[in-house]
C-alpha atoms as a PDB file:
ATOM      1  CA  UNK A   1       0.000   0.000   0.000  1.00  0.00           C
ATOM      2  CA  UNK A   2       1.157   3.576  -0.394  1.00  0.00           C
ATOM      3  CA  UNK A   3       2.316   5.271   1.930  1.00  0.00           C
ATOM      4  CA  UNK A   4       1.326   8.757   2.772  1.00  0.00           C
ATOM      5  CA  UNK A   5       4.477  10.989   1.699  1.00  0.00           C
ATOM      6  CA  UNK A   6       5.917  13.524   4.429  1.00  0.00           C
ATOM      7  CA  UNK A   7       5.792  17.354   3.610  1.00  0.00           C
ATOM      8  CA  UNK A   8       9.328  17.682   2.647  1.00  0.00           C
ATOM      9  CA  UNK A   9       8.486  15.175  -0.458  1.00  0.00           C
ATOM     10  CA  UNK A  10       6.560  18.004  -2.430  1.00  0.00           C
ATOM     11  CA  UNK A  11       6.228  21.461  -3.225  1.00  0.00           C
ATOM     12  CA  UNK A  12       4.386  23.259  -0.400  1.00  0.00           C
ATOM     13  CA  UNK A  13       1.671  24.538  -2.422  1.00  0.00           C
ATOM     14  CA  UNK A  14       0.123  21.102  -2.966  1.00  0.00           C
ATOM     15  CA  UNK A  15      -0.207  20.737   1.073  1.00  0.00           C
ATOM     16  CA  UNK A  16      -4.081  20.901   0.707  1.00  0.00           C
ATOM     17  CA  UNK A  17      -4.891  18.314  -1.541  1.00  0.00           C
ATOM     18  CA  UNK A  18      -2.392  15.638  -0.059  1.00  0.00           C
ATOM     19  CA  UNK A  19      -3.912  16.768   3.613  1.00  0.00           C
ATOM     20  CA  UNK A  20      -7.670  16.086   1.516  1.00  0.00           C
ATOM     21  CA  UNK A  21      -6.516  12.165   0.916  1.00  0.00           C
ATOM     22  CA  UNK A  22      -8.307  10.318   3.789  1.00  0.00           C
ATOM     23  CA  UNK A  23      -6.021   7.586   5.877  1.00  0.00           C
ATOM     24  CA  UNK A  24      -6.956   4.288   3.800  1.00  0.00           C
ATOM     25  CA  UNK A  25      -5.600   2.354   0.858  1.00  0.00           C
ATOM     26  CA  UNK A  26      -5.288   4.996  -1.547  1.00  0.00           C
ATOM     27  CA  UNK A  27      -6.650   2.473  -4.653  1.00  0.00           C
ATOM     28  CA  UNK A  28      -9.659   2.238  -2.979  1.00  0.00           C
ATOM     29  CA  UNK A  29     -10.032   6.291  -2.087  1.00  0.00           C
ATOM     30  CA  UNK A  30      -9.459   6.598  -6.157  1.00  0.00           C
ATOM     31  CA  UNK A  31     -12.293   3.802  -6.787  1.00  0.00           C
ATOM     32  CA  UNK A  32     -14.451   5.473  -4.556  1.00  0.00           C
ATOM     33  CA  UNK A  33     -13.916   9.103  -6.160  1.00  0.00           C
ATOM     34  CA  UNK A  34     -14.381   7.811  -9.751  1.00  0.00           C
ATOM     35  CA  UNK A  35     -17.599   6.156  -8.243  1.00  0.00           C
ATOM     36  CA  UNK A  36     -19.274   9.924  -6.721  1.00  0.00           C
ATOM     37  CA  UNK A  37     -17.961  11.869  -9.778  1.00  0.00           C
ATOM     38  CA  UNK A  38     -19.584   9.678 -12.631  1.00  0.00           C
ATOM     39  CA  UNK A  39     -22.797   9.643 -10.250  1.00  0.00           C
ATOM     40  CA  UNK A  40     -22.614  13.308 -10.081  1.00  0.00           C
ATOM     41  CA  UNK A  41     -21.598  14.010 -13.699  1.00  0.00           C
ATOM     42  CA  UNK A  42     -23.893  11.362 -14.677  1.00  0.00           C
ATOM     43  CA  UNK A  43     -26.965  13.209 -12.888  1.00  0.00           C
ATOM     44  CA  UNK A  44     -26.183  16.935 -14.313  1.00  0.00           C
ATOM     45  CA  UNK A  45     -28.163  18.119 -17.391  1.00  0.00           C
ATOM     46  CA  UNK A  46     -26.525  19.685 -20.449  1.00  0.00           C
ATOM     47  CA  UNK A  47     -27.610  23.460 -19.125  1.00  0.00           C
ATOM     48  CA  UNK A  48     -25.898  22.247 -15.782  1.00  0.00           C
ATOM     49  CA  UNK A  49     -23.299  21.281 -17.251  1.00  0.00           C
ATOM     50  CA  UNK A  50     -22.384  24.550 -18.580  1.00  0.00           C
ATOM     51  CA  UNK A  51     -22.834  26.424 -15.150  1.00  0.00           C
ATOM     52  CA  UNK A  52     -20.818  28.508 -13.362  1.00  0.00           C
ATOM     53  CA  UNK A  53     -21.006  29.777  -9.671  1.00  0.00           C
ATOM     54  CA  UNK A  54     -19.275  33.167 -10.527  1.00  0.00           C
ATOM     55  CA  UNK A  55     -18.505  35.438 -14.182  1.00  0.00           C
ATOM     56  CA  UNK A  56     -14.919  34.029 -15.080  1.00  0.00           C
ATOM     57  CA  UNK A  57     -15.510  31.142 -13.216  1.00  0.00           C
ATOM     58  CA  UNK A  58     -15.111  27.886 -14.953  1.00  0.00           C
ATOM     59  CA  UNK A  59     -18.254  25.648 -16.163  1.00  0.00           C
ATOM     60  CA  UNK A  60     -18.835  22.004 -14.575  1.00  0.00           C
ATOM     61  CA  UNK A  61     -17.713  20.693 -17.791  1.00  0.00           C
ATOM     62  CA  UNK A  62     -14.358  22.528 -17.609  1.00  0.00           C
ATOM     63  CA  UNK A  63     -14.270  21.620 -13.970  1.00  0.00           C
ATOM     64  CA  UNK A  64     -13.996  17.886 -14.800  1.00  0.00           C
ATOM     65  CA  UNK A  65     -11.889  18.411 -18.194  1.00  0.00           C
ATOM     66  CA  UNK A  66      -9.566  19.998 -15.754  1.00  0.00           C
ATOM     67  CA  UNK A  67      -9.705  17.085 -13.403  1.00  0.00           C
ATOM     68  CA  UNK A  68      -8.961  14.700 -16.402  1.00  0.00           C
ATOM     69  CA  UNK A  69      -6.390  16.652 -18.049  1.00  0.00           C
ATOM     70  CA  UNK A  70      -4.291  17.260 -14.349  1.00  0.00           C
ATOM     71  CA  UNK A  71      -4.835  13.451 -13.750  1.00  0.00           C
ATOM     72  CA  UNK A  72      -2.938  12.652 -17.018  1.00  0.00           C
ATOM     73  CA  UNK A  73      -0.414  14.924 -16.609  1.00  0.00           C
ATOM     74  CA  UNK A  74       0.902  14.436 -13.016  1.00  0.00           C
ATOM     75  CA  UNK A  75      -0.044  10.430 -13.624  1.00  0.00           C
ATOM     76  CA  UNK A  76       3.032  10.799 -16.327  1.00  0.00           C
ATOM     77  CA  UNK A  77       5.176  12.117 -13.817  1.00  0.00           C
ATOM     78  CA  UNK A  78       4.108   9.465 -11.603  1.00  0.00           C
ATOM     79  CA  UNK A  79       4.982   7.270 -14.232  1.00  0.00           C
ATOM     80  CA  UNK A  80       8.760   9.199 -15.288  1.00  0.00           C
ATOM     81  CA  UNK A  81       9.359   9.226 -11.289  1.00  0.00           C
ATOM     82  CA  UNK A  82       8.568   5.901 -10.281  1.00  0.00           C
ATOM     83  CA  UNK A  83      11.101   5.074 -13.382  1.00  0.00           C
ATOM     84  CA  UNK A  84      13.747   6.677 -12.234  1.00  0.00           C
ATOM     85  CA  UNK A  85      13.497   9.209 -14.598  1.00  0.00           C
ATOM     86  CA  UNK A  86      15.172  12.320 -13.386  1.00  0.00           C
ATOM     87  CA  UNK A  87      14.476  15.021 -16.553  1.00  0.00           C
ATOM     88  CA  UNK A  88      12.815  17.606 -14.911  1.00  0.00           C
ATOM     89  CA  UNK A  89       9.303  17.735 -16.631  1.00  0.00           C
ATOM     90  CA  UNK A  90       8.086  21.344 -17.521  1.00  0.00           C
ATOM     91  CA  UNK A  91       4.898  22.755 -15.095  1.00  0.00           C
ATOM     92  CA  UNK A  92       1.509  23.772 -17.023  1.00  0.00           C
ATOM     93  CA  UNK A  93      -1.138  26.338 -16.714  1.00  0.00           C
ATOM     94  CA  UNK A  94      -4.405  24.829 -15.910  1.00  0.00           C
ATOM     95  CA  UNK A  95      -6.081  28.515 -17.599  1.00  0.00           C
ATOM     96  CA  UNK A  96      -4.226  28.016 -20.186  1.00  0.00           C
ATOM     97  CA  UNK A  97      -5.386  24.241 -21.144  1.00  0.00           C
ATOM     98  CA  UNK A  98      -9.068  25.097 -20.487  1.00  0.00           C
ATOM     99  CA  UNK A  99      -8.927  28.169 -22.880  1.00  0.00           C
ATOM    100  CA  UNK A 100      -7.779  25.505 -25.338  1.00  0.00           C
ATOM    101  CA  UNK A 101      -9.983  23.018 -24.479  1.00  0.00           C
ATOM    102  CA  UNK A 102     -13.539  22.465 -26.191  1.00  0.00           C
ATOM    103  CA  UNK A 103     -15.105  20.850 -22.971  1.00  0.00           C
ATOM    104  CA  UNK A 104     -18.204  23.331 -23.125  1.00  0.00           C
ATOM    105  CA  UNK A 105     -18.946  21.863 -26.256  1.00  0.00           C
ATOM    106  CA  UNK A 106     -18.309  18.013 -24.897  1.00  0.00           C
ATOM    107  CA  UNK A 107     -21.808  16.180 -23.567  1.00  0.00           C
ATOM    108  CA  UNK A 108     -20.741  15.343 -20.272  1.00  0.00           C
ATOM    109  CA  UNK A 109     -20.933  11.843 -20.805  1.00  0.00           C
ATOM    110  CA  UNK A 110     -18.029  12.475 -23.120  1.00  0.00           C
ATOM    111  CA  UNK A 111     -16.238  14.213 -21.061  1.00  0.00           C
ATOM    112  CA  UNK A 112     -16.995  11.503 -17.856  1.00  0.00           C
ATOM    113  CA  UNK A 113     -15.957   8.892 -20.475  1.00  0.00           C
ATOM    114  CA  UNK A 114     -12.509  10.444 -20.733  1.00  0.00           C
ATOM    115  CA  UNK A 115     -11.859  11.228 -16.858  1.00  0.00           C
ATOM    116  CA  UNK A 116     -13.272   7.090 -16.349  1.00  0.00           C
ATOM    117  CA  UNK A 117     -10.809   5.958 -18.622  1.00  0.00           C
ATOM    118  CA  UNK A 118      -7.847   8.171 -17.145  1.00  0.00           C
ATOM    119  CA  UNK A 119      -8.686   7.062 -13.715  1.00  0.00           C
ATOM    120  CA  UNK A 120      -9.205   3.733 -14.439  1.00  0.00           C
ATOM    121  CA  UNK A 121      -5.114   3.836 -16.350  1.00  0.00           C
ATOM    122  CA  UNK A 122      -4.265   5.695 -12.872  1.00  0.00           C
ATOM    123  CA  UNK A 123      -5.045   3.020 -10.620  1.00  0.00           C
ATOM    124  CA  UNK A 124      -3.659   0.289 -13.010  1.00  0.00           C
ATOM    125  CA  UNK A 125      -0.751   2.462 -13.177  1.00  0.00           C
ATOM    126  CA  UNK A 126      -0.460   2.885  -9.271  1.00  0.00           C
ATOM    127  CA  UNK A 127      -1.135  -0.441  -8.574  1.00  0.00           C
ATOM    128  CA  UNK A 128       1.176  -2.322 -10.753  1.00  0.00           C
ATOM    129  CA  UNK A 129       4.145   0.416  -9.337  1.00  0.00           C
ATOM    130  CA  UNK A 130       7.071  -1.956  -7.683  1.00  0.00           C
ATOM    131  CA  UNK A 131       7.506  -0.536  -4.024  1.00  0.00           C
ATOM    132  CA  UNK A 132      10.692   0.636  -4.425  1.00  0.00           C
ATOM    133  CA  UNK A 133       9.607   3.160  -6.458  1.00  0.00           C
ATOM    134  CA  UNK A 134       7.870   5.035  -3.976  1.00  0.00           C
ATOM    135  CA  UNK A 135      10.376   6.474  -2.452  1.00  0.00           C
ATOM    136  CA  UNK A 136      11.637   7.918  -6.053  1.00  0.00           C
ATOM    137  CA  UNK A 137      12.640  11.569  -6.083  1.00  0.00           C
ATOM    138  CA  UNK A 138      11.998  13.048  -9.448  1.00  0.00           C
ATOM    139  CA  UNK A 139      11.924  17.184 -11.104  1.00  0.00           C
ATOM    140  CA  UNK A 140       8.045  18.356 -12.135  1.00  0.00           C
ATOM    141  CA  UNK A 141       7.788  22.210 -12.359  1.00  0.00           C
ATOM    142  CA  UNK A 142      11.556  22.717 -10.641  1.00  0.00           C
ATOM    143  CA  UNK A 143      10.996  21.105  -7.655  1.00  0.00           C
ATOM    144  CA  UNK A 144      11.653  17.423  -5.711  1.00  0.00           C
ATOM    145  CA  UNK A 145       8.878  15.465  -5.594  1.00  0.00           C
ATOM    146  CA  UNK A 146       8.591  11.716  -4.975  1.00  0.00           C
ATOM    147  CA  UNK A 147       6.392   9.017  -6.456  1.00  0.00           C
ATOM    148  CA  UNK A 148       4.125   8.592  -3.458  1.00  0.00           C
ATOM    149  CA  UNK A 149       3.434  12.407  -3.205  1.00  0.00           C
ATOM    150  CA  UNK A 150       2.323  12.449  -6.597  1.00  0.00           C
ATOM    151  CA  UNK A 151      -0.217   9.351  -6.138  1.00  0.00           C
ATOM    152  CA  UNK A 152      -1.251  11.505  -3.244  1.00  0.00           C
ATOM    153  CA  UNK A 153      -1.102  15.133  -5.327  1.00  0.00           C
ATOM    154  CA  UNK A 154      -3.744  13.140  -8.041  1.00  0.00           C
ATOM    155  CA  UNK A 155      -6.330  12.013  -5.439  1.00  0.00           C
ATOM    156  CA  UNK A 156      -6.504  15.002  -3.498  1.00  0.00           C
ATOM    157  CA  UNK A 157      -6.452  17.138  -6.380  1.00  0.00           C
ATOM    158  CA  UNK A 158      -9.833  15.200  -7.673  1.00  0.00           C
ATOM    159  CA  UNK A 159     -11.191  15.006  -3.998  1.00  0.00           C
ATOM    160  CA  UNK A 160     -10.852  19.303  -3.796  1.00  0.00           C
ATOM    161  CA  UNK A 161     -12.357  19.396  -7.372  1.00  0.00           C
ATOM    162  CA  UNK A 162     -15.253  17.526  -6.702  1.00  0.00           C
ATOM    163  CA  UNK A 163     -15.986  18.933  -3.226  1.00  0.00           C
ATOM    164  CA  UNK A 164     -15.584  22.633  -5.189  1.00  0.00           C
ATOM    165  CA  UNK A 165     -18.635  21.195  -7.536  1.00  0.00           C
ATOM    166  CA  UNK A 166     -20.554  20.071  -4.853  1.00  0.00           C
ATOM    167  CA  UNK A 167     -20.177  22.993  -2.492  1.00  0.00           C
ATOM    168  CA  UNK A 168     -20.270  26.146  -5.550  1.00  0.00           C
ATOM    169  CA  UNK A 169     -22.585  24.800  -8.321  1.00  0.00           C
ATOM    170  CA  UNK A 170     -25.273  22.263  -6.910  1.00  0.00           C
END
């Protein structure tokens, strides 16, 4: 199982969504979020879809394009770190993928459909990890971070998204 990483194994700013990441084994946490965000997704209209709790706020859609498209990226790094791979891998702006992104004009059982499979590669990926590579120290957006804290980074990063829907657009 996965240990939870200590503070000194990621960039400071990611604090709150590794301190979201309930005590548990972390492939069931992921199994379970999948789970509540299809249900939710899967229970929004089209017109809900396209909500947004504030002007220049994102829509629900973009909300869970965003979750899919951070859960790819930092699962890569999971993947280049628990390699060995020490090329430091270049940061991204989130703003700057969803002004690219057509998610508005994705159903959101398209877009669900692409954050299922994702997750589902995630937790295949996680779980098939060797445990030595846990402890891995690799570069993403010029600083340290180990293998475990990014397993960590991905769940609470999809447990703050989803609690954001919840609490700002239903």
């Amino acid at each position: 199982m996965v240990q939870r990483p200590e503070a000194s194994e990621f960039p400071e700013y990611y604090l709150p969504y590794v301190n979201l990441v309930p005590d548990g084994n972390l492939l069931e946490i992921l199994k379970e979020n999948l789970e509540k965000t299809a249900s939710l997704a899967e229970g929004l209209s089209e017109e809900a879809g396209q909500s947004r709790y504030a002007p220049g706020k994102w829509s629900i859609k973009e909300v869970l394009g965003h979750m899919t498209d951070t859960e790819r990226i930092m699962s890569y790094r999971l993947l280049r770190v628990g390699r060995g791979d020490r090329t430091p891998l270049a940061g991204f702006n989130e703003n700057d993928y969803i002004a690219a992104s057509n998610f508005d004009r994705l159903s959101i059982k398209q877009i669900i459909e692409d954050f299922t499979a994702v997750r589902k590669a995630t937790i295949t990926l996680i779980n098939n990890m060797p445990e030595e590579a846990w402890e891995r120290i690799g570069v993403a957006n010029n600083s340290d971070t180990t293998t475990r804290a990014l397993a960590y980074i991905i769940t609470g990063h999809a447990l703050h998204h989803l609690k954001i829907i919840n609490e700002r657009y239903l």
